[in-house]
C-alpha atoms as a PDB file:
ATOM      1  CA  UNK A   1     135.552  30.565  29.902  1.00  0.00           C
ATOM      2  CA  UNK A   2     137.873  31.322  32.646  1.00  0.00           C
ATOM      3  CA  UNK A   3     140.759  28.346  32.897  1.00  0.00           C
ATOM      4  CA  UNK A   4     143.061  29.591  36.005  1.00  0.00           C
ATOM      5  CA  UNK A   5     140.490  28.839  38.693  1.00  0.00           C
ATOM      6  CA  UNK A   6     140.574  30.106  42.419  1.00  0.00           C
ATOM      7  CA  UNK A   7     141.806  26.456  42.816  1.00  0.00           C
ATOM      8  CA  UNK A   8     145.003  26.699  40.053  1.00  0.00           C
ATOM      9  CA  UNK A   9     146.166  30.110  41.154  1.00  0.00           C
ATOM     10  CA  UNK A  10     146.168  28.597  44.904  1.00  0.00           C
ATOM     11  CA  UNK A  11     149.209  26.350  43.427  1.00  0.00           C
ATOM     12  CA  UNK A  12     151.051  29.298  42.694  1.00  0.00           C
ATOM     13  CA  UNK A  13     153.951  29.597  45.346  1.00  0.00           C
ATOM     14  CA  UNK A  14     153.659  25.656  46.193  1.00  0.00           C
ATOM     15  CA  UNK A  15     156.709  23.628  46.114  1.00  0.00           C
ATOM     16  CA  UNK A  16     157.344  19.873  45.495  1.00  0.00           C
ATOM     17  CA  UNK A  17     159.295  17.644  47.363  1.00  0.00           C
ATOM     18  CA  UNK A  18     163.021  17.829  47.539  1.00  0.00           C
ATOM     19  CA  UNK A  19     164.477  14.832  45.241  1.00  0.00           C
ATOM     20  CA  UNK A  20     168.027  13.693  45.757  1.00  0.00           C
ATOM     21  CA  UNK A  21     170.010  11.782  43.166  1.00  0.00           C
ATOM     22  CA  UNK A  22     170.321   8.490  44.083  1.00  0.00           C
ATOM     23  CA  UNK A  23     174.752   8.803  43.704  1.00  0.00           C
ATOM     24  CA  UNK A  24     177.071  11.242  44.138  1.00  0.00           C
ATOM     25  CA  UNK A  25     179.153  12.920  40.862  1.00  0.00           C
ATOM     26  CA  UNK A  26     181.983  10.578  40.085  1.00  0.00           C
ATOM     27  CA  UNK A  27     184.585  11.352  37.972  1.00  0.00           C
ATOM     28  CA  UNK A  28     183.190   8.584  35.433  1.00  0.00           C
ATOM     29  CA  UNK A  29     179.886   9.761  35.918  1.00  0.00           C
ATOM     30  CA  UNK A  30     181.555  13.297  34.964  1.00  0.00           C
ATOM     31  CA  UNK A  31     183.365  11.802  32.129  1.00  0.00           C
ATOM     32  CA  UNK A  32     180.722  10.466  30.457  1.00  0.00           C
ATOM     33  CA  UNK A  33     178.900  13.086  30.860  1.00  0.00           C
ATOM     34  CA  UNK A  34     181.447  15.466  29.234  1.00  0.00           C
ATOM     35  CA  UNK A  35     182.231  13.462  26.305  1.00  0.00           C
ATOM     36  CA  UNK A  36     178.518  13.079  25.463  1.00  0.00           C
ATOM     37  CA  UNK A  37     177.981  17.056  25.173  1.00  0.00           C
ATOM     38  CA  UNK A  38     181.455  17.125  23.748  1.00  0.00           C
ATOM     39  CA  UNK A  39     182.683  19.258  26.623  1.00  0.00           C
ATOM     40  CA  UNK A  40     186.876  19.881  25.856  1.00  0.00           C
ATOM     41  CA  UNK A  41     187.217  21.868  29.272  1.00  0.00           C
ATOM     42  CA  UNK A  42     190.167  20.605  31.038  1.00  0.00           C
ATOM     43  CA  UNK A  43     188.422  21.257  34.263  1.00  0.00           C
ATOM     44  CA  UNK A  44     186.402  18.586  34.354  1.00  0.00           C
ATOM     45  CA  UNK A  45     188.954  15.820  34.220  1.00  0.00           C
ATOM     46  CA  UNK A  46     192.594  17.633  35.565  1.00  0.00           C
ATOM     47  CA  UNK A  47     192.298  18.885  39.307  1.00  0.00           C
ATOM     48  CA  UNK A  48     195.000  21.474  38.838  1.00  0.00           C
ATOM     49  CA  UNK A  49     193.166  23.379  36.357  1.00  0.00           C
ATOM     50  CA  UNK A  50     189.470  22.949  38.225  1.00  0.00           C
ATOM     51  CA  UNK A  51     191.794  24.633  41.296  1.00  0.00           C
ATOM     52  CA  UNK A  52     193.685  27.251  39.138  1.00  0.00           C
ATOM     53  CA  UNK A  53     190.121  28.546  37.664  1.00  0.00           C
ATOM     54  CA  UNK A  54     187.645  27.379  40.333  1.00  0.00           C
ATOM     55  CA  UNK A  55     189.532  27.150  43.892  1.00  0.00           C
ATOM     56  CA  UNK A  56     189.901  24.229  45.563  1.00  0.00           C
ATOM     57  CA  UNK A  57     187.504  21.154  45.858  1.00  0.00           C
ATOM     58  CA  UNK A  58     188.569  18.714  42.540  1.00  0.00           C
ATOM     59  CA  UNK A  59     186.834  18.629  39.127  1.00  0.00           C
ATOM     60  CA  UNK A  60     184.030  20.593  37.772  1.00  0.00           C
ATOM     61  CA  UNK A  61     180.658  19.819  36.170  1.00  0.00           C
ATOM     62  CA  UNK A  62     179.481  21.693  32.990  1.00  0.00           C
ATOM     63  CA  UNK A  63     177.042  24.084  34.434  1.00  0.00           C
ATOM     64  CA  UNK A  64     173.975  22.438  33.315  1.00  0.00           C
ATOM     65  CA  UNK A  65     175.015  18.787  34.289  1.00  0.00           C
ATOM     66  CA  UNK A  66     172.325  19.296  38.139  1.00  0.00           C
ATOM     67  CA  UNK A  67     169.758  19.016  35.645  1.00  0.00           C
ATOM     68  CA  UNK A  68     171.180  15.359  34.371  1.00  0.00           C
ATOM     69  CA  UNK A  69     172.241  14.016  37.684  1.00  0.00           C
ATOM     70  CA  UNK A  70     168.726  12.052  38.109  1.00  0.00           C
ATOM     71  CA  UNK A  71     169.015   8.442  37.207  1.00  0.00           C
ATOM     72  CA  UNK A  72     166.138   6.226  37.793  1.00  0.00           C
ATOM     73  CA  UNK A  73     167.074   3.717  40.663  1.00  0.00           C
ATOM     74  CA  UNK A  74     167.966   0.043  39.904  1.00  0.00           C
ATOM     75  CA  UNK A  75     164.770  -2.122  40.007  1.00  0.00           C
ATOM     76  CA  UNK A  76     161.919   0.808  39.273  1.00  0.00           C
ATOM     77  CA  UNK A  77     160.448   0.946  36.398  1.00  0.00           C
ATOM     78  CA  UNK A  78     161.560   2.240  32.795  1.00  0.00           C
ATOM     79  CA  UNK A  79     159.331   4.969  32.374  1.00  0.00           C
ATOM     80  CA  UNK A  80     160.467   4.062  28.216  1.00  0.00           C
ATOM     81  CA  UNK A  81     158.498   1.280  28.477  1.00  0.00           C
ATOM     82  CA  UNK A  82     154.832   3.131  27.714  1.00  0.00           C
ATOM     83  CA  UNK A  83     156.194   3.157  24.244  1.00  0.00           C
ATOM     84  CA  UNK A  84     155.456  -0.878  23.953  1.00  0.00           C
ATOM     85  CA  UNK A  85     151.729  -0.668  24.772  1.00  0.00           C
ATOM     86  CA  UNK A  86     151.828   2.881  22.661  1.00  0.00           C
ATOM     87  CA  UNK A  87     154.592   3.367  19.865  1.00  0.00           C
ATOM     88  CA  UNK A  88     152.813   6.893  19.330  1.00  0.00           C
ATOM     89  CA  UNK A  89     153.453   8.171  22.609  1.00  0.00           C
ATOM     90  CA  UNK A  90     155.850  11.435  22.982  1.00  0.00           C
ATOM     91  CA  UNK A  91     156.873  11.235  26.568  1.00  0.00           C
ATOM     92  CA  UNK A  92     154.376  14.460  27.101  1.00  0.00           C
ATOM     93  CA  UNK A  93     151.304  13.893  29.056  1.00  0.00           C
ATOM     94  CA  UNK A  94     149.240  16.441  30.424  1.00  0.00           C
ATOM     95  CA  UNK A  95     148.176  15.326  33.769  1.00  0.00           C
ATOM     96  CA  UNK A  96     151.612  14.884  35.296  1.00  0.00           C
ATOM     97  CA  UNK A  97     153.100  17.571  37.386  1.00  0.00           C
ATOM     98  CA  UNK A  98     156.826  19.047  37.284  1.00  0.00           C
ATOM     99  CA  UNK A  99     159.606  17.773  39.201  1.00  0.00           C
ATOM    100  CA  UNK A 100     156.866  16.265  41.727  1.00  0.00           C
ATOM    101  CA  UNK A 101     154.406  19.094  41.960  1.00  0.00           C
ATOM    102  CA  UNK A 102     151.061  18.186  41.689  1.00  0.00           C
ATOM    103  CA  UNK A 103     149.358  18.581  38.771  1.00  0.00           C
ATOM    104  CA  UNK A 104     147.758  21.897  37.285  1.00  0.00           C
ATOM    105  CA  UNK A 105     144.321  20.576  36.519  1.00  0.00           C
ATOM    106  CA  UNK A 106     143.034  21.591  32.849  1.00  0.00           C
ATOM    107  CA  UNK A 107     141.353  20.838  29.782  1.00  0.00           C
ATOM    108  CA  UNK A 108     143.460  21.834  27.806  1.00  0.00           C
ATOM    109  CA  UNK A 109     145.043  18.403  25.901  1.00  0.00           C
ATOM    110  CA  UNK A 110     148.052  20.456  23.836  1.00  0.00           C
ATOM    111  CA  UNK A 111     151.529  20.664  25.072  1.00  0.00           C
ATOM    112  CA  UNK A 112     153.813  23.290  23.981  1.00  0.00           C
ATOM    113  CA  UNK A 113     157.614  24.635  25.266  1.00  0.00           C
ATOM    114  CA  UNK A 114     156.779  28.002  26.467  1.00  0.00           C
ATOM    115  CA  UNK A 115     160.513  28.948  27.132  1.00  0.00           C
ATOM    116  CA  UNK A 116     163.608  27.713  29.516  1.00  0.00           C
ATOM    117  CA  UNK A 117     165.682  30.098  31.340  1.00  0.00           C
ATOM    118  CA  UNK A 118     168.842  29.185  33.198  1.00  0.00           C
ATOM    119  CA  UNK A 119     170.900  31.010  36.149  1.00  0.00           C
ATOM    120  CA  UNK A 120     174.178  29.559  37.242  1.00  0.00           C
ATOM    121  CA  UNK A 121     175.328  30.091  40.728  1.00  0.00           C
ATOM    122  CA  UNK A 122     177.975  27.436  41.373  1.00  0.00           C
ATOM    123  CA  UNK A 123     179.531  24.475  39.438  1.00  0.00           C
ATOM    124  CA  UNK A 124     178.575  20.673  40.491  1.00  0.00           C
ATOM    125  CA  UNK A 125     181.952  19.181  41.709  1.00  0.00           C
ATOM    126  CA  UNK A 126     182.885  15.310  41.657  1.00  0.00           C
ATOM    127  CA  UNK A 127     181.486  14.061  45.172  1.00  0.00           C
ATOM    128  CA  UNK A 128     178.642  16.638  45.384  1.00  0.00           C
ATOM    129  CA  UNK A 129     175.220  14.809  45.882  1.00  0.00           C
ATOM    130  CA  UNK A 130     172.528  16.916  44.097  1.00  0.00           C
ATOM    131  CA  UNK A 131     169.132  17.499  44.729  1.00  0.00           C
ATOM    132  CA  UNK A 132     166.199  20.124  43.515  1.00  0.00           C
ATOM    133  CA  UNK A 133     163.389  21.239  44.230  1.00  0.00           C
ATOM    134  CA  UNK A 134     160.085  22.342  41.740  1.00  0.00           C
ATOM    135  CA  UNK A 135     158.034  25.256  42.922  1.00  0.00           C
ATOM    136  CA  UNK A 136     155.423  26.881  40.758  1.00  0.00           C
ATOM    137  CA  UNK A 137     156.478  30.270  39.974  1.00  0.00           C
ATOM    138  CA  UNK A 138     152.811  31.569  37.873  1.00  0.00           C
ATOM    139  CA  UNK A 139     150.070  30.059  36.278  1.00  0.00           C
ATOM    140  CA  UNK A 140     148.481  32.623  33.932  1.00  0.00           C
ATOM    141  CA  UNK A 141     145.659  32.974  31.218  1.00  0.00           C
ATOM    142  CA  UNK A 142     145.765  34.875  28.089  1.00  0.00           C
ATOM    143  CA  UNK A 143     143.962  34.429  24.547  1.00  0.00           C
ATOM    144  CA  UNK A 144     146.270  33.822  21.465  1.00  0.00           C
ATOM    145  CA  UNK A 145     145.335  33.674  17.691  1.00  0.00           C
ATOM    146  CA  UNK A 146     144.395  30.153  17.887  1.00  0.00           C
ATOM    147  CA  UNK A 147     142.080  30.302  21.485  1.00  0.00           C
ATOM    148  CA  UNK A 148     143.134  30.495  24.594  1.00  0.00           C
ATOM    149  CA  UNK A 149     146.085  29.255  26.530  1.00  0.00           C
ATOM    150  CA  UNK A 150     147.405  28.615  29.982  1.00  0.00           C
ATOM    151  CA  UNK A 151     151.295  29.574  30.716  1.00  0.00           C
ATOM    152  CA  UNK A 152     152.468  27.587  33.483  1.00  0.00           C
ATOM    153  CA  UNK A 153     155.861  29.049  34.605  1.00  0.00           C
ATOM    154  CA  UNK A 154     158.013  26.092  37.173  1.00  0.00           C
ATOM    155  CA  UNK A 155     161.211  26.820  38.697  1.00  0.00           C
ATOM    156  CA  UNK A 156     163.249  24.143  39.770  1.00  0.00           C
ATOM    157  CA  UNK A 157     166.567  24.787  42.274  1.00  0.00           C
ATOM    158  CA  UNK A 158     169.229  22.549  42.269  1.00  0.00           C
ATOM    159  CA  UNK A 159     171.719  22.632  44.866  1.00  0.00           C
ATOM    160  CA  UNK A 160     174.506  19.990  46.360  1.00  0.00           C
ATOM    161  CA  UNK A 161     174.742  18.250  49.733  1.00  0.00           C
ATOM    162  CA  UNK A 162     176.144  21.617  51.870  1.00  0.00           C
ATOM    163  CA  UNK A 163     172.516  23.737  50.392  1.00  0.00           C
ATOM    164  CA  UNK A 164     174.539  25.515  47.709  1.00  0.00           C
ATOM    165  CA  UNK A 165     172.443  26.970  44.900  1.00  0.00           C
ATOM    166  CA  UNK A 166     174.200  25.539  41.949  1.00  0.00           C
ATOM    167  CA  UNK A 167     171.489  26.247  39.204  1.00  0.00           C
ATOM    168  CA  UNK A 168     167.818  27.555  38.922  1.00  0.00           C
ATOM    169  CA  UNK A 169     166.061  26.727  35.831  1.00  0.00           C
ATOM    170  CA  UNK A 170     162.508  28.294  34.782  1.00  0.00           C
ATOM    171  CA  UNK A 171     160.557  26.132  32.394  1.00  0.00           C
ATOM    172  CA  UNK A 172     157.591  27.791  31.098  1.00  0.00           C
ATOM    173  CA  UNK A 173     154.904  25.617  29.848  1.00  0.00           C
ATOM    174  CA  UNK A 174     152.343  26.323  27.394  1.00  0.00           C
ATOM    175  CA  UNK A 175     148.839  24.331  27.332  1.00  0.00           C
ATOM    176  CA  UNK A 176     146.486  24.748  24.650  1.00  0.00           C
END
């Protein structure tokens, strides 16, 4: 049985919509942030040391803070909250798509990390509003030991308000 249809393979190339944080980096926002990953770079909090590595434009962001700018807007739901109807539940679920892409349609039920590759272009700077974009990069078929599986390969591009690249990250996706 062939998985990657006519019909998958057409997703290939198709990109999501652009999503924007809902705030701009503040220096608290950057703060906490550092603290939590236990980040002892004095470029994140003192200017003049952001400006004697980095050039001019304040404070910078660990490189893989784009990825953790998304906070869900006052008011919407906590998507946490499946966990009261279903205590079981491990945040995967295989209908949903990436970063706002649609969904890659299959029957395959298991979830597995395939891989996660990172590029770094630019650092996230306190004021920069961030945004990214998912695209599909492959959807591919091969048999493993256990049966077959489905790699789905999605690319998501991060970038602040001006259009700079600041980070690319390629999550492959395994689906068994």
């Amino acid at each position: 049985m062939t998985y990657v249809t006519d019909e998958i393979r057409a997703l290939i190339g198709l990109k999501g919509p652009v999503q924007t944080a809902t705030e701009p980096l503040t220096q608290d926002a950057l703060r906490r942030f550092v603290q939590a990953v236990m980040e002892d770079d004095p470029s994140h909090w003192d200017e003049d040391e952001a400006h004697r590595r980095y050039g001019a434009g304040g404070a910078v962001a660990p490189p893989l803070y784009p990825m953790h700018a998304f906070r869900r807007p006052a008011g919407t739901p906590d998507p946490l909250d499946l966990l009261r109807d279903d205590p079981d539940w491990d945040g995967a679920t295989t209908g949903s798509g990436i970063g706002g892409l649609p969904p890659v349609d299959l029957p395959l039920e298991r979830i597995l990390n395939g891989g996660v590759e990172a590029e770094f272009f630019a650092l996230a700077r306190v004021g920069d509003v961030i945004s990214a974009q998912a695209e599909y990069l492959d959807i591919t078929e091969r048999e493993g030991r256990s049966g077959p599986m489905v790699m789905i390969k999605v690319r998501t591009t991060y970038t602040n308000q001006n259009g700079q690249i600041l980070t690319r990250i390629t999550l492959t996706v395994i689906r068994r």
